[in-house]
Protein backbone atom coordinates (compact mmCIF):
# COMPACT_ATOMS: atom_id res chain seq x y z
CA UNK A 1 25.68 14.30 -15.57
CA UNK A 2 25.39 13.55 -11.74
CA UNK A 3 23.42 16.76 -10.17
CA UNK A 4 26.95 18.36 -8.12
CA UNK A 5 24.34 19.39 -5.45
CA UNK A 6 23.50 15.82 -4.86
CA UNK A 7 23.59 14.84 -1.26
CA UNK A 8 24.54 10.98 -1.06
CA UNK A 9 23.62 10.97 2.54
CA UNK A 10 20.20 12.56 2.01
CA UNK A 11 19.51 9.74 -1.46
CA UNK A 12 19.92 6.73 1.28
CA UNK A 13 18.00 8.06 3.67
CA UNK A 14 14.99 9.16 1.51
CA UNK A 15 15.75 5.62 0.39
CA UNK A 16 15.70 4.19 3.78
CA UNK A 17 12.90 6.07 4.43
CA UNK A 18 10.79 4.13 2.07
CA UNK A 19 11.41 1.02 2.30
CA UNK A 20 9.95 1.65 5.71
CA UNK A 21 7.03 3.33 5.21
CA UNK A 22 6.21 0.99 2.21
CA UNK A 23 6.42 -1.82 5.38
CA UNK A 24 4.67 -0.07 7.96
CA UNK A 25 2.18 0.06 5.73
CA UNK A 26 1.95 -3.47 4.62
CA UNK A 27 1.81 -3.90 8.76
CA UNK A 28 -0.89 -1.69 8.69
CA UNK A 29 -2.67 -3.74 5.97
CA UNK A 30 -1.51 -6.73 7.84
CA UNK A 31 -3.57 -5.63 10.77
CA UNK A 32 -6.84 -5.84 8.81
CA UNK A 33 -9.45 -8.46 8.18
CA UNK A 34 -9.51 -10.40 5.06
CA UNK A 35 -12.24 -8.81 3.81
CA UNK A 36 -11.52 -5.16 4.53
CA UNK A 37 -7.61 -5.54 3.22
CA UNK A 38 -8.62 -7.25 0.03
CA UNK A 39 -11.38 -4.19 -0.75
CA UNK A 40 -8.07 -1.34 0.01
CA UNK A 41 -6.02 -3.59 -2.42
CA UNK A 42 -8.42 -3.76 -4.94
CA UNK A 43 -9.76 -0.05 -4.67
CA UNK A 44 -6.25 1.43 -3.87
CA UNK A 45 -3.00 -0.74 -4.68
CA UNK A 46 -4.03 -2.98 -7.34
CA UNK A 47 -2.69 -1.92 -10.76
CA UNK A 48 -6.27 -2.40 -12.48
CA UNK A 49 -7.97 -0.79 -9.60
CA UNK A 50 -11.52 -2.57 -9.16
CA UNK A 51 -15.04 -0.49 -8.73
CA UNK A 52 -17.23 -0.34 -5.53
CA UNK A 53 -19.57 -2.33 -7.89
CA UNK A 54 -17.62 -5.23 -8.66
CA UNK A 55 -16.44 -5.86 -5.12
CA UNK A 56 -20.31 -5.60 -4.17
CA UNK A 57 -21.06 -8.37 -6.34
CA UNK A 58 -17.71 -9.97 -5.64
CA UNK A 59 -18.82 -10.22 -2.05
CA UNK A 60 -22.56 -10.28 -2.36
CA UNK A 61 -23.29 -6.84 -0.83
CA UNK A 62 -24.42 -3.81 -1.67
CA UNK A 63 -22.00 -1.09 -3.40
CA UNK A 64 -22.59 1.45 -0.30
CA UNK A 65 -22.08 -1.24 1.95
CA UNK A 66 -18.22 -1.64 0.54
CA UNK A 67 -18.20 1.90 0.42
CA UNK A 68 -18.60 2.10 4.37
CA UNK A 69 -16.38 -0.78 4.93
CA UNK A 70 -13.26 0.88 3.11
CA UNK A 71 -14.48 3.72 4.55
CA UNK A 72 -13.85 1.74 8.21
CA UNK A 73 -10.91 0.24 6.59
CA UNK A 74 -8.83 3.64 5.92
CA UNK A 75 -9.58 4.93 8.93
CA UNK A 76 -8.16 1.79 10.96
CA UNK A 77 -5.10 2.16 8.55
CA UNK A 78 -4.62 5.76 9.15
CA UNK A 79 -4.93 4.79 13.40
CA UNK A 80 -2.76 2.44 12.67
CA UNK A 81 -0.12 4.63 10.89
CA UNK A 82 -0.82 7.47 13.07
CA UNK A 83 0.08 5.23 15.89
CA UNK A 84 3.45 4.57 14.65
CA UNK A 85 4.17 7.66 13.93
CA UNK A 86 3.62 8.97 17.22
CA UNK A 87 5.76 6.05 18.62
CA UNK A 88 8.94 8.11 16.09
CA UNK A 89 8.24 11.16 17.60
């Protein structure tokens, strides 16, 4: 049975609401370089998630190099997001 405290209103716009966060941050992502996107998408979104490792030897470099670049990576994201954010306010 439906929940009779249900609040229509508030189930589209918690529904609304994602859809537009899931875009901003795809924007976000968007904003990126190749190289730093693809390491978030392996180490973050990807379903089988990859190690620092194997993008090391995917890209030739160290592991603590890819390490610092997602590192550089999530904070440009969170900038980014923070940015937009501020811009809703």
């Amino acid at each position: 049975l439906p929940d009779p405290d249900a609040d229509p209103l508030a189930a589209v716009e918690h529904e609304d609401w994602e859809h537009y966060s899931q875009a901003r941050l795809y924007q976000a992502l968007a904003s990126l370089d190749e190289r730093s996107r693809d390491i978030l998408e392996n180490r973050w979104l990807a379903e089988e998630k990859l190690t620092l490792q194997a993008l090391a030897d995917k890209y030739g470099v160290s592991a603590e190099r890819i390490r610092q670049l997602e590192k550089a990576a999530l904070q440009k994201l969170r900038r980014a997001l923070q940015e937009d954010a501020a811009l809703l306010a």
